[in-house]
PDB file of N, CA and C in Angstrom:
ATOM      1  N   UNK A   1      79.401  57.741  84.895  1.00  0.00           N
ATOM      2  CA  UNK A   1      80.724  57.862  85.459  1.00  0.00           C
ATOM      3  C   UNK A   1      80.711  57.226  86.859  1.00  0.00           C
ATOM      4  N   UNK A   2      81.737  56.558  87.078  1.00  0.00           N
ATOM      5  CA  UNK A   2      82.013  55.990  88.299  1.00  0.00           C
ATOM      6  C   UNK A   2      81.950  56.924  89.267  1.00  0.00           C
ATOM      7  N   UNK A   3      81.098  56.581  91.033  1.00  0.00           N
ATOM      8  CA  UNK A   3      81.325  57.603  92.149  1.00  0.00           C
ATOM      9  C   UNK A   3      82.626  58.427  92.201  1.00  0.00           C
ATOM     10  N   UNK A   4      83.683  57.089  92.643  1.00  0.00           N
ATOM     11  CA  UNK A   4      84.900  57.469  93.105  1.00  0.00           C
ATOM     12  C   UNK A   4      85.676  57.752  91.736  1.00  0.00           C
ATOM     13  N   UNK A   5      85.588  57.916  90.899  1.00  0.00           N
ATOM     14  CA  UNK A   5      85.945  59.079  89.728  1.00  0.00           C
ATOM     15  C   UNK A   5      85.226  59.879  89.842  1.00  0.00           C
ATOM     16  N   UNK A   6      84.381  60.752  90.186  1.00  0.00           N
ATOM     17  CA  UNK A   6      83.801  61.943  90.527  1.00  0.00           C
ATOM     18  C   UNK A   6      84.731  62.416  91.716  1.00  0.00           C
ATOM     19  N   UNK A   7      84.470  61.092  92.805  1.00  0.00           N
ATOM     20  CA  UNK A   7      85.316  61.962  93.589  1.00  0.00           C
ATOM     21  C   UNK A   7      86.490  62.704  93.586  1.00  0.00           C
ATOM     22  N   UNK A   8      87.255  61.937  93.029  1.00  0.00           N
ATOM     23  CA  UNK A   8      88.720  62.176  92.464  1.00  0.00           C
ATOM     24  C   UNK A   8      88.865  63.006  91.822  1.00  0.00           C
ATOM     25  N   UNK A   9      88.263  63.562  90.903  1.00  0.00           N
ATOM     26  CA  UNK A   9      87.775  65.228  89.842  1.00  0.00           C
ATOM     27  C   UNK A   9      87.832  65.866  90.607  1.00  0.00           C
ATOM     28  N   UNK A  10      86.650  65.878  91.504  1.00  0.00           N
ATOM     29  CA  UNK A  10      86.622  66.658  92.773  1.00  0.00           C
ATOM     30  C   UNK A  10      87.667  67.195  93.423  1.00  0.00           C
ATOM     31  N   UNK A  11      88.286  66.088  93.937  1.00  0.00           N
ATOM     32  CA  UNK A  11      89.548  66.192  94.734  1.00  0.00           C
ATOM     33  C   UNK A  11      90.568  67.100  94.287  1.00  0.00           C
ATOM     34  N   UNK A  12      90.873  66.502  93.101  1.00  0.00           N
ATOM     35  CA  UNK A  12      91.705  67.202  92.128  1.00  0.00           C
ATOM     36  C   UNK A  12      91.330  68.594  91.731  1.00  0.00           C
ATOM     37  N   UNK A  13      90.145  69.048  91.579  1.00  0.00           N
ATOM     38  CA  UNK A  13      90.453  70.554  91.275  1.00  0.00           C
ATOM     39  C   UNK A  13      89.943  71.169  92.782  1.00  0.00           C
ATOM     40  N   UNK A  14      89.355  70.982  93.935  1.00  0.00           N
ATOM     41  CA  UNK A  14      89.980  71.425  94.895  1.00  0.00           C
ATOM     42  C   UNK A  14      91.696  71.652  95.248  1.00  0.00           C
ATOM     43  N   UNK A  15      92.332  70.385  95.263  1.00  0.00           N
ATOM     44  CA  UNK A  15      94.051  70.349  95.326  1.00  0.00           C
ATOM     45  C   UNK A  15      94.352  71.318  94.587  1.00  0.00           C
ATOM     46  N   UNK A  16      93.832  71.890  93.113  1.00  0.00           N
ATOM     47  CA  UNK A  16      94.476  72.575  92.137  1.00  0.00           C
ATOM     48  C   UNK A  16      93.899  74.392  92.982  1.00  0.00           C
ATOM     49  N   UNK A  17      92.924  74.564  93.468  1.00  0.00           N
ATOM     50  CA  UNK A  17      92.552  75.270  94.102  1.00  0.00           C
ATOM     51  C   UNK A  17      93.293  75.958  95.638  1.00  0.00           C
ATOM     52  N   UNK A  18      93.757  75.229  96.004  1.00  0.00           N
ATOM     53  CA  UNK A  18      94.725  74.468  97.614  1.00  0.00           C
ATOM     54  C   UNK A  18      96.169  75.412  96.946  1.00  0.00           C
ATOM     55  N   UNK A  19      96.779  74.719  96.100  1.00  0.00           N
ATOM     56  CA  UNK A  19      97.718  74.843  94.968  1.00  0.00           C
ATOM     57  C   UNK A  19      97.889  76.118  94.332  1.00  0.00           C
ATOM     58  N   UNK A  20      96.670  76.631  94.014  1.00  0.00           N
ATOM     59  CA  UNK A  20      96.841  78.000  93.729  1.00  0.00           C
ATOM     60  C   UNK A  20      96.828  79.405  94.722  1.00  0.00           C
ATOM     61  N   UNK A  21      96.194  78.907  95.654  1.00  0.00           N
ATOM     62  CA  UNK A  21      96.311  79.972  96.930  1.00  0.00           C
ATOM     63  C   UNK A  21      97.534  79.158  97.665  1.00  0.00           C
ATOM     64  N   UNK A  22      98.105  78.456  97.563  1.00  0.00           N
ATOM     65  CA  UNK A  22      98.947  78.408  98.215  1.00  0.00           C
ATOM     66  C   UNK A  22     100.253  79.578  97.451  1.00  0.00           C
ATOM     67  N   UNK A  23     100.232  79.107  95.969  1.00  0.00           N
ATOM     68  CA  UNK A  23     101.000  79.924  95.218  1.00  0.00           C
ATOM     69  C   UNK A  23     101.135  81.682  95.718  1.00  0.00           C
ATOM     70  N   UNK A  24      99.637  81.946  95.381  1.00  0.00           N
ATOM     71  CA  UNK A  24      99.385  83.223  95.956  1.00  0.00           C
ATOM     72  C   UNK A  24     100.400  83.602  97.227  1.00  0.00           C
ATOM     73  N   UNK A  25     100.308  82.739  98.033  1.00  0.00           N
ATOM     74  CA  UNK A  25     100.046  83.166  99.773  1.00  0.00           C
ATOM     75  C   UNK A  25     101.888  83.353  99.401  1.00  0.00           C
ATOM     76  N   UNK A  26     102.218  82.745  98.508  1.00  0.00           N
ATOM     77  CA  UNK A  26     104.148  82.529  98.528  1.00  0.00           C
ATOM     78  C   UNK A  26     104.411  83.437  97.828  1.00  0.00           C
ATOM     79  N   UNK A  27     103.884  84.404  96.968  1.00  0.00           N
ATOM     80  CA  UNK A  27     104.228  85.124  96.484  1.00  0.00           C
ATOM     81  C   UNK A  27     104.069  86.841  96.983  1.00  0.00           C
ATOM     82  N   UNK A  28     103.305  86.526  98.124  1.00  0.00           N
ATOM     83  CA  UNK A  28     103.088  88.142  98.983  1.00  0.00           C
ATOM     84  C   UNK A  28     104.307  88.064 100.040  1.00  0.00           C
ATOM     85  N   UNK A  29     104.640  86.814 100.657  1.00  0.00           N
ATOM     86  CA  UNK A  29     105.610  86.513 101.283  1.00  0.00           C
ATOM     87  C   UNK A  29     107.276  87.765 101.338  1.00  0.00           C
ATOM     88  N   UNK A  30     107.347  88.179  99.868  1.00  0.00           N
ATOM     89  CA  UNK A  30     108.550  89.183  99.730  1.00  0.00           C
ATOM     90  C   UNK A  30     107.851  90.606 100.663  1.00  0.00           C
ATOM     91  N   UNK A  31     106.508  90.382 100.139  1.00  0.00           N
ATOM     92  CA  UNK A  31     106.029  92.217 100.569  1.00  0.00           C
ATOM     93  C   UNK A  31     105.687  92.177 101.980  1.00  0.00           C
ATOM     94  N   UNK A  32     105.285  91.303 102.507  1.00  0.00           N
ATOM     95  CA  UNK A  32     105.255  90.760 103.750  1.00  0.00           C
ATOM     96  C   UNK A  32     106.345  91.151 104.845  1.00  0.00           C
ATOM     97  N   UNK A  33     107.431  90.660 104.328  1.00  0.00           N
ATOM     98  CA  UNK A  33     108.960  90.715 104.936  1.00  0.00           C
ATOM     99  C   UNK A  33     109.065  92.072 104.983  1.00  0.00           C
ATOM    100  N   UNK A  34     108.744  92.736 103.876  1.00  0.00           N
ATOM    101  CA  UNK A  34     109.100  94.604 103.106  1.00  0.00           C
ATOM    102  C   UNK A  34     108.397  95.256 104.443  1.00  0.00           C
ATOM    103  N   UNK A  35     107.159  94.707 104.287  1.00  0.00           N
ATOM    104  CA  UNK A  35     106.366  95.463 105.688  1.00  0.00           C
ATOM    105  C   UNK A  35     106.795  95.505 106.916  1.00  0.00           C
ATOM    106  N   UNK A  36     107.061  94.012 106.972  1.00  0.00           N
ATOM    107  CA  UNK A  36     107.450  93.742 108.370  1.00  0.00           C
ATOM    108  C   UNK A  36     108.740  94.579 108.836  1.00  0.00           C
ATOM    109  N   UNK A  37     109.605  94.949 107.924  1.00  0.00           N
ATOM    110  CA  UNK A  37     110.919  95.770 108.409  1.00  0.00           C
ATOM    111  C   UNK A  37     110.731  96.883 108.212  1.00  0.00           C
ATOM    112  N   UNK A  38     109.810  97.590 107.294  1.00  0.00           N
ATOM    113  CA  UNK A  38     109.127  98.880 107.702  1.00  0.00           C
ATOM    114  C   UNK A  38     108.520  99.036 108.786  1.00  0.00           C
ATOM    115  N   UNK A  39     107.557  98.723 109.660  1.00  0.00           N
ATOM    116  CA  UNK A  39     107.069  98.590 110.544  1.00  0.00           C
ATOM    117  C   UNK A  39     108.455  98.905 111.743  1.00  0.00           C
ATOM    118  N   UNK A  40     108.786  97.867 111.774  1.00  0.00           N
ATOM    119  CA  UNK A  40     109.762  97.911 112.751  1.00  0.00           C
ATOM    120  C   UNK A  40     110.991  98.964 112.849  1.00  0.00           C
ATOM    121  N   UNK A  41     111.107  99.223 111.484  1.00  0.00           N
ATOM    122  CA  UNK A  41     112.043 100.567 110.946  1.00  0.00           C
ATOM    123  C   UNK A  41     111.062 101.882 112.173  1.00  0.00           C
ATOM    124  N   UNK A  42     110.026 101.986 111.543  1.00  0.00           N
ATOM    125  CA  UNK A  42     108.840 103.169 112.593  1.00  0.00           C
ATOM    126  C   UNK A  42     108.785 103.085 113.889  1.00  0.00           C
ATOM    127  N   UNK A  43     108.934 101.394 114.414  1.00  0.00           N
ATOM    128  CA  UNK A  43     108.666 101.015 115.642  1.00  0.00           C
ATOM    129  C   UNK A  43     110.127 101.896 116.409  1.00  0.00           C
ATOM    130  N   UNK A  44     110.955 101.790 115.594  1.00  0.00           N
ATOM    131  CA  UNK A  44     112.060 102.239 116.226  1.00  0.00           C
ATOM    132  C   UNK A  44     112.070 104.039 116.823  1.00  0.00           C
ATOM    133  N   UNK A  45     111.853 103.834 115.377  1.00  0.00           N
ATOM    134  CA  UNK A  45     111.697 105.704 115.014  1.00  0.00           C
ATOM    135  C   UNK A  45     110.743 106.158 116.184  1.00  0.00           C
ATOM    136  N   UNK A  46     109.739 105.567 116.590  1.00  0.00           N
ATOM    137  CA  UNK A  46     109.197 106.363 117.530  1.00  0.00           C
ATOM    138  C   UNK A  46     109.756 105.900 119.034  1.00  0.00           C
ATOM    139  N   UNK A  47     110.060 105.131 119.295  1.00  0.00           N
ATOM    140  CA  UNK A  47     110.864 105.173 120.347  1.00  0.00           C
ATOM    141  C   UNK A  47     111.883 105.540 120.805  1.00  0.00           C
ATOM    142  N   UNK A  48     112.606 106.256 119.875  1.00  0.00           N
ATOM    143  CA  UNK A  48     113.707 107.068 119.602  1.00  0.00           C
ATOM    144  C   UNK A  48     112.968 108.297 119.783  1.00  0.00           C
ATOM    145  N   UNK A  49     111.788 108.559 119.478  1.00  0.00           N
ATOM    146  CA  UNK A  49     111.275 109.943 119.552  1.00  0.00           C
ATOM    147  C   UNK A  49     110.900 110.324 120.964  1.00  0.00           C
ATOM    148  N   UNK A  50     110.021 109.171 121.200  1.00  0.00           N
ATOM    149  CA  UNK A  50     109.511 109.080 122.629  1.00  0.00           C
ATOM    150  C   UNK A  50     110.536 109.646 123.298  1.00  0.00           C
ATOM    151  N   UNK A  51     111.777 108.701 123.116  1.00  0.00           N
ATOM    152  CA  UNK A  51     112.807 108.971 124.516  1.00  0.00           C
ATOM    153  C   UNK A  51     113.661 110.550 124.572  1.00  0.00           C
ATOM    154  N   UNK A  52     113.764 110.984 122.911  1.00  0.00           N
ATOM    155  CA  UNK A  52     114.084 112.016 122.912  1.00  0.00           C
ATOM    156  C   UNK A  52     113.007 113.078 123.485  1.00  0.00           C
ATOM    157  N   UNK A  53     111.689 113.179 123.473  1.00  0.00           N
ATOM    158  CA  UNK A  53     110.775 113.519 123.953  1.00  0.00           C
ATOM    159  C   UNK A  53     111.050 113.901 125.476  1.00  0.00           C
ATOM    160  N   UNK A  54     110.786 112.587 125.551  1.00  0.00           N
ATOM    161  CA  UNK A  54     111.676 112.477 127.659  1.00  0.00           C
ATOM    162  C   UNK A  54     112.603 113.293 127.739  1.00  0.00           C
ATOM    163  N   UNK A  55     113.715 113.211 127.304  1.00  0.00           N
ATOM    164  CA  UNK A  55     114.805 114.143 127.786  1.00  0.00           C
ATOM    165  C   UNK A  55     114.244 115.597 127.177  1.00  0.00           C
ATOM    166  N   UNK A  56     113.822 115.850 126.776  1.00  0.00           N
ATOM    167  CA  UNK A  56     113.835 117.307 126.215  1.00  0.00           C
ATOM    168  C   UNK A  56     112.508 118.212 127.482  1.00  0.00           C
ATOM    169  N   UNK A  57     111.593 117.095 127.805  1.00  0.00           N
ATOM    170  CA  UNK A  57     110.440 116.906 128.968  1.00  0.00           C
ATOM    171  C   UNK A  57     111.649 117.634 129.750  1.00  0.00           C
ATOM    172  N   UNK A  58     112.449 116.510 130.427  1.00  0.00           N
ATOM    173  CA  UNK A  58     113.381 116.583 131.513  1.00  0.00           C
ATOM    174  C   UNK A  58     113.983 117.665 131.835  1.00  0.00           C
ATOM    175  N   UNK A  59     114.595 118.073 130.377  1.00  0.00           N
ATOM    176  CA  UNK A  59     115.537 119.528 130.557  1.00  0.00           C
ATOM    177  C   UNK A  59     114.638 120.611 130.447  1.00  0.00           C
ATOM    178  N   UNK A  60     113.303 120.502 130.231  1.00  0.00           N
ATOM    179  CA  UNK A  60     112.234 121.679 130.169  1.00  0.00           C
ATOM    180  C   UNK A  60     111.981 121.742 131.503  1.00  0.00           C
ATOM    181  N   UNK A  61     112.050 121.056 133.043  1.00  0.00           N
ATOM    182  CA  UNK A  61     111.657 120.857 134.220  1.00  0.00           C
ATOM    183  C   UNK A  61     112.943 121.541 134.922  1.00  0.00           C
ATOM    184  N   UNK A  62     113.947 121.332 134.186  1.00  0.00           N
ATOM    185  CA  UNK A  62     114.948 121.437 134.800  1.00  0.00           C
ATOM    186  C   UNK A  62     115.135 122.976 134.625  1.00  0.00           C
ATOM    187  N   UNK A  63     115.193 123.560 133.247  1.00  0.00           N
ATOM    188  CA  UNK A  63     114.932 125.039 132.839  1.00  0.00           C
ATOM    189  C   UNK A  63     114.075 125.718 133.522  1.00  0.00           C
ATOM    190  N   UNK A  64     112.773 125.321 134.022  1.00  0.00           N
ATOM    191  CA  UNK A  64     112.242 126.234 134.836  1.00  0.00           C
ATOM    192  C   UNK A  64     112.006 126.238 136.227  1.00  0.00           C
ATOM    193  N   UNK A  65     112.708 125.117 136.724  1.00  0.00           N
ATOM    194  CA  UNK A  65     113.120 125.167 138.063  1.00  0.00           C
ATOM    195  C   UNK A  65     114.241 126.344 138.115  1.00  0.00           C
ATOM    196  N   UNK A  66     115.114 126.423 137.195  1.00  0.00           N
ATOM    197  CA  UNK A  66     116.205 127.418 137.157  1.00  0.00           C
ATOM    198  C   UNK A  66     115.891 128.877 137.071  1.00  0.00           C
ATOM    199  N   UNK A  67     114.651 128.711 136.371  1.00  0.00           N
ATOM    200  CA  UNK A  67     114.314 129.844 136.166  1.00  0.00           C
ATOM    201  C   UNK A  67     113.666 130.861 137.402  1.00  0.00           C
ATOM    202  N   UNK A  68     112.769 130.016 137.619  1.00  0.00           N
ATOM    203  CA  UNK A  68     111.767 129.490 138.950  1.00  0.00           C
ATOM    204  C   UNK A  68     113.012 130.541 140.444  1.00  0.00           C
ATOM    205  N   UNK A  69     114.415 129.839 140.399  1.00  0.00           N
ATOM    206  CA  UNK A  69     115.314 130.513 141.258  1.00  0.00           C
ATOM    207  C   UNK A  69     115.985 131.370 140.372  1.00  0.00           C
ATOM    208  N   UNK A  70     115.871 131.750 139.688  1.00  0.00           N
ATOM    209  CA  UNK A  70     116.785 133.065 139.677  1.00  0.00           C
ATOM    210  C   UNK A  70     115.847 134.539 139.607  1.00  0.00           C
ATOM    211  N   UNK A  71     114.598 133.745 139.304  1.00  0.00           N
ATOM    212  CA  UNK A  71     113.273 134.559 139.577  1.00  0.00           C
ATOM    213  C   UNK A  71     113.274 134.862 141.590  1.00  0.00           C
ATOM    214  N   UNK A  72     113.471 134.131 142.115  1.00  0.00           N
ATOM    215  CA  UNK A  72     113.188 134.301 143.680  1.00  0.00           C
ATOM    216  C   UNK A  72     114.232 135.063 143.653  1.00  0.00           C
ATOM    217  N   UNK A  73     115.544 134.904 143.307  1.00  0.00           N
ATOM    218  CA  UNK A  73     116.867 135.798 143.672  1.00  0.00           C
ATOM    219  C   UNK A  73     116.351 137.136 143.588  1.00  0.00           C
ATOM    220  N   UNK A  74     115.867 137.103 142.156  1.00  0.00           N
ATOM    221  CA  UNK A  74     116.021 138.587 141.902  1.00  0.00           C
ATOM    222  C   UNK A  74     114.890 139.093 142.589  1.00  0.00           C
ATOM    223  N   UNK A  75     113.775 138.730 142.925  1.00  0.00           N
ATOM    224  CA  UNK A  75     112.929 139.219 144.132  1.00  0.00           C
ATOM    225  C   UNK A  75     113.516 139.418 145.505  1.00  0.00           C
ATOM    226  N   UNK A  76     114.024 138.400 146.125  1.00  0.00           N
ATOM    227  CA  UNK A  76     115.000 138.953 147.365  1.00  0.00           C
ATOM    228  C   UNK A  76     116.434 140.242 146.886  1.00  0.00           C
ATOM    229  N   UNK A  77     116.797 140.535 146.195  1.00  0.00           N
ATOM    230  CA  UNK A  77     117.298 141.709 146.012  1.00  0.00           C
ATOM    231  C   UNK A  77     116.774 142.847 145.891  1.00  0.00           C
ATOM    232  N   UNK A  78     115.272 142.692 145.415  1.00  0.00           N
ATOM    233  CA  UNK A  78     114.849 143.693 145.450  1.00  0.00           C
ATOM    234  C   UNK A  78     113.725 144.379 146.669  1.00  0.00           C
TER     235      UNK A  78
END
């Protein structure tokens, strides 16, 4: 058999190889996307949590500062 017909065999079922993972790689592409907006669906969700977190932090500081004075009141009355 001729070199460069070997090579070309060669070539060719590498390309067919190339060709088939490329196939592959296009066909995860849907679940890919699926993930990617799940992800970001969570990414949200916890930053929504976080911040609700914060405020609930906030009004817990704020509750026992209140508390904190109506505790001193009722010691100076008594």
């Amino acid at each position: 058999m001729h070199p460069d017909l070997v090579a070309l065999l060669e070539l060719q079922e590498k390309d067919r190889a190339v060709t088939t993972l490329e196939k592959a790689i296009e066909a995860l592409k849907p679940e890919e996307a699926a993930l990617d907006a799940e992800l970001e669906q969570h990414a949200r969700a916890l930053a929504e949590a976080k911040r609700l977190a914060s405020g609930a932090e906030a009004r817990k500081v704020e509750l026992e500062n209140r508390i904190a004075g109506y505790k001193q009141l009722q010691e100076r009355r008594r």
